[in-house]
Structures are given as C-alpha cells and as structure tokens.
N, C-alpha and C. Protein backbone atom coordinates (compact mmCIF):
# COMPACT_ATOMS: atom_id res chain seq x y z
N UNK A 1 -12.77 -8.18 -7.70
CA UNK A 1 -12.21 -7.17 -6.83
C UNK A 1 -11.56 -6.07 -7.65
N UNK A 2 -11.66 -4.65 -6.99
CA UNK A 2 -11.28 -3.45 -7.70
C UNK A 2 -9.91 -3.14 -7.17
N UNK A 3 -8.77 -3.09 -8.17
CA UNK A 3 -7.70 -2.47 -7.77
C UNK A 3 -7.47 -1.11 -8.34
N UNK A 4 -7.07 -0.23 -7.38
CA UNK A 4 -7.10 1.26 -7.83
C UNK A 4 -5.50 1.37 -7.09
N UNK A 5 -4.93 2.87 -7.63
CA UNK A 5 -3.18 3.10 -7.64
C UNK A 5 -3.69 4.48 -6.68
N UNK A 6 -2.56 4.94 -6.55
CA UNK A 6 -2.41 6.32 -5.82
C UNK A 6 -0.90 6.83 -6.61
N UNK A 7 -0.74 8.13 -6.56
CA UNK A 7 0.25 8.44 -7.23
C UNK A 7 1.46 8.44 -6.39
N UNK A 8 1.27 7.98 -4.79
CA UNK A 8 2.56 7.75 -3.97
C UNK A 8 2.48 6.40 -3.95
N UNK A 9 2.55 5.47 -5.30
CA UNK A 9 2.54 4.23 -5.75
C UNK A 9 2.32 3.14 -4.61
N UNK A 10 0.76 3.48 -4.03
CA UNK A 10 0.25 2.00 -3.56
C UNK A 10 -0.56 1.84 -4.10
N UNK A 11 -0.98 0.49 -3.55
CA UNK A 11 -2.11 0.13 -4.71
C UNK A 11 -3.38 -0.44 -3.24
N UNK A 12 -4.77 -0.33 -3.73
CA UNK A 12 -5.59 -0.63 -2.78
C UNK A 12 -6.68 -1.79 -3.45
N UNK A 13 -7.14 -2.90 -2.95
CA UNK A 13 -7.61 -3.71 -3.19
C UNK A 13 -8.52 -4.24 -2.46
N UNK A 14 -9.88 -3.67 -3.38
CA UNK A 14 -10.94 -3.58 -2.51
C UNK A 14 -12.13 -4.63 -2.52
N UNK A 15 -12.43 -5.15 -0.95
CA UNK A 15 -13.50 -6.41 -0.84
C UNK A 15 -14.44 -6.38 0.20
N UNK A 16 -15.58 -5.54 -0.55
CA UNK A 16 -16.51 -5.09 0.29
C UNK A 16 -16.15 -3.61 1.07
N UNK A 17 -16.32 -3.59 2.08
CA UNK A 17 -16.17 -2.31 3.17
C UNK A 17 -14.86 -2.46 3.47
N UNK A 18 -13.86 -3.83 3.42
CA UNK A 18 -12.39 -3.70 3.38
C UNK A 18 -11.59 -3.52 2.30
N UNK A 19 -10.49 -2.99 2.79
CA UNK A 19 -9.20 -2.83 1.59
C UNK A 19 -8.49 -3.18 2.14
N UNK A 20 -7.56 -3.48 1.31
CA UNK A 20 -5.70 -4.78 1.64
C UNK A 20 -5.08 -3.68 0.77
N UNK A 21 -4.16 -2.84 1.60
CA UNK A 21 -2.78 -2.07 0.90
C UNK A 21 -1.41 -2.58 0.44
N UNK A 22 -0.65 -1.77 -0.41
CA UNK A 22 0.61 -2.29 -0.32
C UNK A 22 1.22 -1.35 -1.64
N UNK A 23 2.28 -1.86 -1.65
CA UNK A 23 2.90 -0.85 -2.35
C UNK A 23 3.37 -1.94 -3.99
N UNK A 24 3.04 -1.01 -5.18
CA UNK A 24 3.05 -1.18 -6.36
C UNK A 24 4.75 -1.87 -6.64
N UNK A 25 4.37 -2.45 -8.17
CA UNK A 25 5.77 -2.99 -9.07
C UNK A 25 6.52 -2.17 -8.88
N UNK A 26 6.04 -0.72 -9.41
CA UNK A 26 6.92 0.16 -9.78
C UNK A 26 7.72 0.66 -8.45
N UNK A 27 7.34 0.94 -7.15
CA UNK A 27 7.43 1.70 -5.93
C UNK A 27 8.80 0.00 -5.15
N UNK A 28 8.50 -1.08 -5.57
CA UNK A 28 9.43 -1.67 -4.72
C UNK A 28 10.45 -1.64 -5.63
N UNK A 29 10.36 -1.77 -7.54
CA UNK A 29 11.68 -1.43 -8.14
C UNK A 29 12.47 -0.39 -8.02
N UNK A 30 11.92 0.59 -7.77
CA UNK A 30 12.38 1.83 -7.33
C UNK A 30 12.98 1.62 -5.97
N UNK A 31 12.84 1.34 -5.00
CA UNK A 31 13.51 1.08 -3.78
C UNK A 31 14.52 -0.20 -3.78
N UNK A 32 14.37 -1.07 -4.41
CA UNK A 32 15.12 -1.83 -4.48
C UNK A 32 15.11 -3.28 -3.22
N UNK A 33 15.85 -4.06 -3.15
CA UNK A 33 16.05 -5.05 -1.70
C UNK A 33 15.39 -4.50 -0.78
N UNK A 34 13.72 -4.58 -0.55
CA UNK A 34 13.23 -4.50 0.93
C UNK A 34 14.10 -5.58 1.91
N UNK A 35 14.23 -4.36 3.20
CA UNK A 35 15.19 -5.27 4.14
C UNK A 35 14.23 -5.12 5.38
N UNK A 36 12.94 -3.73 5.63
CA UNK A 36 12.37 -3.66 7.04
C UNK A 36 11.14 -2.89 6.75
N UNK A 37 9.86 -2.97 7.22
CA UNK A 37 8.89 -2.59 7.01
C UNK A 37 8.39 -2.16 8.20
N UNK A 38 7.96 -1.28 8.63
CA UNK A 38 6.98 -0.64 9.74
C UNK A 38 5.71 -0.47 9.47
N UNK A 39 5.17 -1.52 10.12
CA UNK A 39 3.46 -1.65 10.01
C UNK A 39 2.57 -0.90 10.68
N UNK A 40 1.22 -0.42 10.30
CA UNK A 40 0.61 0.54 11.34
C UNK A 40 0.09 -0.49 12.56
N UNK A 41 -0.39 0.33 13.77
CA UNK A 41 -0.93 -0.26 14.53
C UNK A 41 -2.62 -0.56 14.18
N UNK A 42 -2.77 -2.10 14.39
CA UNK A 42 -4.32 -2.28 14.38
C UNK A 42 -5.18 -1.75 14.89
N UNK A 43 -6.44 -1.51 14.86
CA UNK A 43 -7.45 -0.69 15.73
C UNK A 43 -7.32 0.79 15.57
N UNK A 44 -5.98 1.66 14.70
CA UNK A 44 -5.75 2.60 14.92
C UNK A 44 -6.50 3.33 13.25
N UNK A 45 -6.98 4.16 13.61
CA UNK A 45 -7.60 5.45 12.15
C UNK A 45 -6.86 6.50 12.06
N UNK A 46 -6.81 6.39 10.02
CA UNK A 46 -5.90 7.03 10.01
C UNK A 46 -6.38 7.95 8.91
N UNK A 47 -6.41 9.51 8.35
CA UNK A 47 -7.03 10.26 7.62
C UNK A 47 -6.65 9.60 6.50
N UNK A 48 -7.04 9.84 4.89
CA UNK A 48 -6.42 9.65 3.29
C UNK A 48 -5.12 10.08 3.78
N UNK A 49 -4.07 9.98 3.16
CA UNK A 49 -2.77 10.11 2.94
C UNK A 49 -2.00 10.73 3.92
N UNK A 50 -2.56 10.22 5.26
CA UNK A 50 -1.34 10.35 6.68
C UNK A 50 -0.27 9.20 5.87
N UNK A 51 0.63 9.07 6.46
CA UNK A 51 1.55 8.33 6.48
C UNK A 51 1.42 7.12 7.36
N UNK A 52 0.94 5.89 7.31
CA UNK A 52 0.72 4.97 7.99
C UNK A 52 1.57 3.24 8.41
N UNK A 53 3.27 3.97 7.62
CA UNK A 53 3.88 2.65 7.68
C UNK A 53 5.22 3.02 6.81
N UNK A 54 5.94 2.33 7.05
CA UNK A 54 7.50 2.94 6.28
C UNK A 54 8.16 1.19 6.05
N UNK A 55 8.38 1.57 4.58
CA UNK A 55 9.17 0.15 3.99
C UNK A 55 10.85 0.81 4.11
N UNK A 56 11.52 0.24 3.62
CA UNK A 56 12.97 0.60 3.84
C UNK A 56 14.06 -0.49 3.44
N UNK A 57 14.31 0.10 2.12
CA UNK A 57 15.28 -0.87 1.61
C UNK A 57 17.18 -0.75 1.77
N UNK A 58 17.71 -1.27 0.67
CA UNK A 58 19.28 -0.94 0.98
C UNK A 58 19.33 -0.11 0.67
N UNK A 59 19.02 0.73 -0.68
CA UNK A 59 18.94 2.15 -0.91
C UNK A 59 18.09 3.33 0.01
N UNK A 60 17.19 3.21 -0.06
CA UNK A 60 16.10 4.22 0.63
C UNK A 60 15.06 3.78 2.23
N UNK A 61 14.53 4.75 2.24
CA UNK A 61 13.34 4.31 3.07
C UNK A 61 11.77 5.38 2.50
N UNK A 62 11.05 4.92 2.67
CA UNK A 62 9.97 5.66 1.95
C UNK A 62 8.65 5.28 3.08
N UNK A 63 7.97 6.41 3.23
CA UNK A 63 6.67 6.55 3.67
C UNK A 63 5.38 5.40 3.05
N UNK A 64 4.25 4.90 3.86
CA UNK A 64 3.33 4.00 3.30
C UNK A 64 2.55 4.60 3.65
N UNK A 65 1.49 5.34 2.59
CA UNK A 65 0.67 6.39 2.70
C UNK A 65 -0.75 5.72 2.94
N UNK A 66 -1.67 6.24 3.55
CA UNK A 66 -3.42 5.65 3.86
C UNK A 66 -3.62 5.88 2.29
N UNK A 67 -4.35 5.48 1.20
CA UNK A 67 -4.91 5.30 -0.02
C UNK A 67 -5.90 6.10 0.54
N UNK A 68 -6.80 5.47 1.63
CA UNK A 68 -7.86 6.11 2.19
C UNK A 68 -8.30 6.57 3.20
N UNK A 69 -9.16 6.80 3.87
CA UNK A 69 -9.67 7.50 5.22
C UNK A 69 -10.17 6.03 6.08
N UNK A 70 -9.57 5.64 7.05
CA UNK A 70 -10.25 4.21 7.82
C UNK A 70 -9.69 3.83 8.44
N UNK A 71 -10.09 2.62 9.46
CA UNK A 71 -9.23 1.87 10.56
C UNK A 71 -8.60 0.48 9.90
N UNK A 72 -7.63 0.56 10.55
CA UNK A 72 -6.46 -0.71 10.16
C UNK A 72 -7.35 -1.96 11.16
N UNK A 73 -7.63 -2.92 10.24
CA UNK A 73 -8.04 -3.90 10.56
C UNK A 73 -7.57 -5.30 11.50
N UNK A 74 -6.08 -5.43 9.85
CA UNK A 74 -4.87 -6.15 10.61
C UNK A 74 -3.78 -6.03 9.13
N UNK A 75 -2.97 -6.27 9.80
CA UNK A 75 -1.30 -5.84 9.46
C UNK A 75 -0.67 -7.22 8.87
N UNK A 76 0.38 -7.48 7.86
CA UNK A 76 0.61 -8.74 7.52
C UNK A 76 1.63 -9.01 8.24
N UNK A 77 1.49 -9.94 8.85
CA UNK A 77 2.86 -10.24 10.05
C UNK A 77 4.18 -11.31 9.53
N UNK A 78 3.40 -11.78 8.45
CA UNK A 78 4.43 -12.49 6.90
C UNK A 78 4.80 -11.33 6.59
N UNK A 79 4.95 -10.66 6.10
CA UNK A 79 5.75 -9.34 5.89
C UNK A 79 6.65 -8.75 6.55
N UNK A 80 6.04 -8.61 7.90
CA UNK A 80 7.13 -8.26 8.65
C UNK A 80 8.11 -8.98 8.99
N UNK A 81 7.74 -10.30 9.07
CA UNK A 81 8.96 -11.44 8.95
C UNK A 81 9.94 -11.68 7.87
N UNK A 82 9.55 -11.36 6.66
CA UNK A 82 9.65 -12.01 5.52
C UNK A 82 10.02 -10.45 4.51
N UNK A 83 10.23 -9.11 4.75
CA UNK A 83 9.77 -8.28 4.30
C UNK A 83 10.25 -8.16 2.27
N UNK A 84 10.83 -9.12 2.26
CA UNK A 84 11.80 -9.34 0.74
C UNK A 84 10.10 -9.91 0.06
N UNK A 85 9.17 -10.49 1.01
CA UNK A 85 7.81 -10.55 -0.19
C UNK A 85 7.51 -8.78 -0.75
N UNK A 86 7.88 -8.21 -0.52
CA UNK A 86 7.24 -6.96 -0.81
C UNK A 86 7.58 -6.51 -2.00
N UNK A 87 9.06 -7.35 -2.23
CA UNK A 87 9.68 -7.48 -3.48
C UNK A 87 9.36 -8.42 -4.33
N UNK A 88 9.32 -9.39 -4.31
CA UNK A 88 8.87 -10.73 -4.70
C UNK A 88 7.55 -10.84 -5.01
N UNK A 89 6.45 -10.16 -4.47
CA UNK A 89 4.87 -10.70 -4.81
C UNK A 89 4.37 -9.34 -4.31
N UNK A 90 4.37 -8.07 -4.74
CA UNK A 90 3.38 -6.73 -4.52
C UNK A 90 2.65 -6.86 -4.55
N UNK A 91 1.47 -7.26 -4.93
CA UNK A 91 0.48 -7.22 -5.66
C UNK A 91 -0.73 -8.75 -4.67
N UNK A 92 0.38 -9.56 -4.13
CA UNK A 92 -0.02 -10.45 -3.52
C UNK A 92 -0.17 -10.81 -1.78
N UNK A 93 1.06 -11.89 -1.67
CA UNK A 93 1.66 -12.31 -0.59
C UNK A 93 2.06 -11.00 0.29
N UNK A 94 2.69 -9.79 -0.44
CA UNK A 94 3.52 -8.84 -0.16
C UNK A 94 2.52 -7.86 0.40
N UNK A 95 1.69 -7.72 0.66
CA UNK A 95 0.27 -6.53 1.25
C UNK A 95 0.95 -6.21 2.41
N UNK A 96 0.62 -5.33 2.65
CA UNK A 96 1.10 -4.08 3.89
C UNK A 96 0.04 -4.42 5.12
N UNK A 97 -1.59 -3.92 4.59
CA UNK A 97 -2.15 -3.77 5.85
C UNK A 97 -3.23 -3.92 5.31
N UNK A 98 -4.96 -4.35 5.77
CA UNK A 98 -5.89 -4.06 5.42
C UNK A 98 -6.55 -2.86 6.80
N UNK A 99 -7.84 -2.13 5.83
CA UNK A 99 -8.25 -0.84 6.44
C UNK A 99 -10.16 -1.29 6.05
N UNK A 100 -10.90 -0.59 7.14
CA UNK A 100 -12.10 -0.68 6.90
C UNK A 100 -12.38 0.72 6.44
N UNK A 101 -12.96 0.80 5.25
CA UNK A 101 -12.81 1.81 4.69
C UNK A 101 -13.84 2.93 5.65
N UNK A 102 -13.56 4.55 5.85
CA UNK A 102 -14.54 5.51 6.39
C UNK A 102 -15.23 6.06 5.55
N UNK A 103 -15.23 6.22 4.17
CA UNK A 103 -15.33 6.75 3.16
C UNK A 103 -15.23 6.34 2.01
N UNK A 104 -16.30 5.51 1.52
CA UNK A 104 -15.57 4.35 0.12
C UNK A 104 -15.61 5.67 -1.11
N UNK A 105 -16.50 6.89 -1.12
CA UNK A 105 -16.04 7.32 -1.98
C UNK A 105 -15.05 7.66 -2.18
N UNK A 106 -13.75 8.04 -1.18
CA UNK A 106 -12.79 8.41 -2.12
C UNK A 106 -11.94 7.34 -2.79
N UNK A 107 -12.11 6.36 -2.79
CA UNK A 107 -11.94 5.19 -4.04
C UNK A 107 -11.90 5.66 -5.46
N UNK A 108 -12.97 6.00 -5.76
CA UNK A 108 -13.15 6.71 -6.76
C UNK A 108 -12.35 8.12 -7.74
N UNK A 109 -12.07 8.47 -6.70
CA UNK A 109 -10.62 9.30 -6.92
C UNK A 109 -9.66 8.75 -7.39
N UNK A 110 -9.13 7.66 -6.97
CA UNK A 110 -7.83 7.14 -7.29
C UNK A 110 -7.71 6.22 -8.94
N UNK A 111 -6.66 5.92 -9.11
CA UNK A 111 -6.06 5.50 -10.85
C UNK A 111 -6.61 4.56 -10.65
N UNK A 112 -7.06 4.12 -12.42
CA UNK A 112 -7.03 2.65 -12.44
C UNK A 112 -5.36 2.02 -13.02
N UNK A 113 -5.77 0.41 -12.95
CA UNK A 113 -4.66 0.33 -13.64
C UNK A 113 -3.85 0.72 -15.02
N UNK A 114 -4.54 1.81 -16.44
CA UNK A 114 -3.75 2.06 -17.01
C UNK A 114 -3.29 3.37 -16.81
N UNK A 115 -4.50 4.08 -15.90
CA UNK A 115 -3.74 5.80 -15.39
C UNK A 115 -2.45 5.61 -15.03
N UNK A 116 -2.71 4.68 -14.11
CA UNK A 116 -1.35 4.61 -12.87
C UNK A 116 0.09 3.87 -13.80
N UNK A 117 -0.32 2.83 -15.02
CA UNK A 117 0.55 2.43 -15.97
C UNK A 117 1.21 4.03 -16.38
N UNK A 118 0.02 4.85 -17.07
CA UNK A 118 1.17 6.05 -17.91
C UNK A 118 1.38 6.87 -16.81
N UNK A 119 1.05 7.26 -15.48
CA UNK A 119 1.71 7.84 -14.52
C UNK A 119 3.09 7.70 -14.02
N UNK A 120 3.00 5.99 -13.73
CA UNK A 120 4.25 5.25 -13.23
C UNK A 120 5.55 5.35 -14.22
N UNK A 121 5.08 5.69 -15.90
CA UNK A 121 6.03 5.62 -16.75
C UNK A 121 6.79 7.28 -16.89
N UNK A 122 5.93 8.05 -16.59
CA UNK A 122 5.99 9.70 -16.47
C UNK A 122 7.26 9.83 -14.80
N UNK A 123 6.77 9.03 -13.69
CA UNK A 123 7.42 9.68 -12.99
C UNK A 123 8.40 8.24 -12.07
C-alpha cells in the first residue's frame, strides 16, 4: 500500500479505488491532547481540499482537509469514541475516514514520505 502526505499534514493510504485518511505524526504533535474529532458524513462527496472534518485538541482546533476528490465511504467510529488514538497511533488505529477515490490521479500530486519528512521539518 501507497502512503502519500499533503502539505496540510494528512496522510492518505491507498487500497485499490479506496483511501483511509488521517492526520500525520507531525500534525497531532503540533496540536497536542486530541480531546474531539468531527467526522464527515458517509455517502457524502467532497472536492480535493474542501475541508471534510475538524480534530480539536487542548490547544487548538484544526481543519481535516479531502487529500482528494471522492465519496466518504465510512468514518472511524473508534475515533470518535476514543479520539486520544489520533494521538497514540496516526498512522494506524487513529484514521479519520476512508474515501472512494473520483480521481486517482491526483494521488500523484501529493509527497512521498521523505518530501513530506523535509517539508514537515521546514514548516
């Protein structure tokens, strides 16, 4: 499976015509104690980089951007219960949402993991 970054630090993880979102190491250290997550609605399409979900920690709250152009499949409902995985396992347990992709090329656009390494260290 292909993991690619976005520079509004999610990461997309792709299997087949689906992707599983969520937000990067760097994007939950930066926010700090996830305490509440707003998931998109299933069935719903959403353009590349609408805004499709808001994490929200003790410090901040921050936007969860579409990686790509597609419909939300299903939403992690462990997350929304649990939203401290987002801190604890990014990359895993902690996923936001999966999307059926509308457009797999723009995949291709996005970082791999060492772009998004010297990006993440830049900003």
């Amino acid at each position: 499976m292909t993991i690619k970054y976005t520079p509004d630090h999610e990461w997309i993880k792709l299997d087949g015509g689906i992707a599983t979102v969520g937000i990067t190491h760097h994007a939950q250290e930066a926010l700090g104690d996830v305490v509440f997550v707003d998931l998109p609605e299933v069935g719903k399409s959403y353009a590349q980089k609408d805004a499709a979900g808001v994490v929200e920690s003790v410090k901040a709250a921050a936007d969860v951007y579409m990686p790509v152009s597609g419909e939300v499949t299903e939403v992690n409902e462990t997350l929304r219960a649990d939203p401290a995985l987002a801190n604890t396992d990014p990359l895993g347990t902690g996923w936001f949402f999966k999307v059926k992709l509308s457009d797999p090329s723009q995949v291709d656009a996005l970082m791999d993991e060492t772009s998004y390494s010297k990006f993440s260290a830049d900003h």
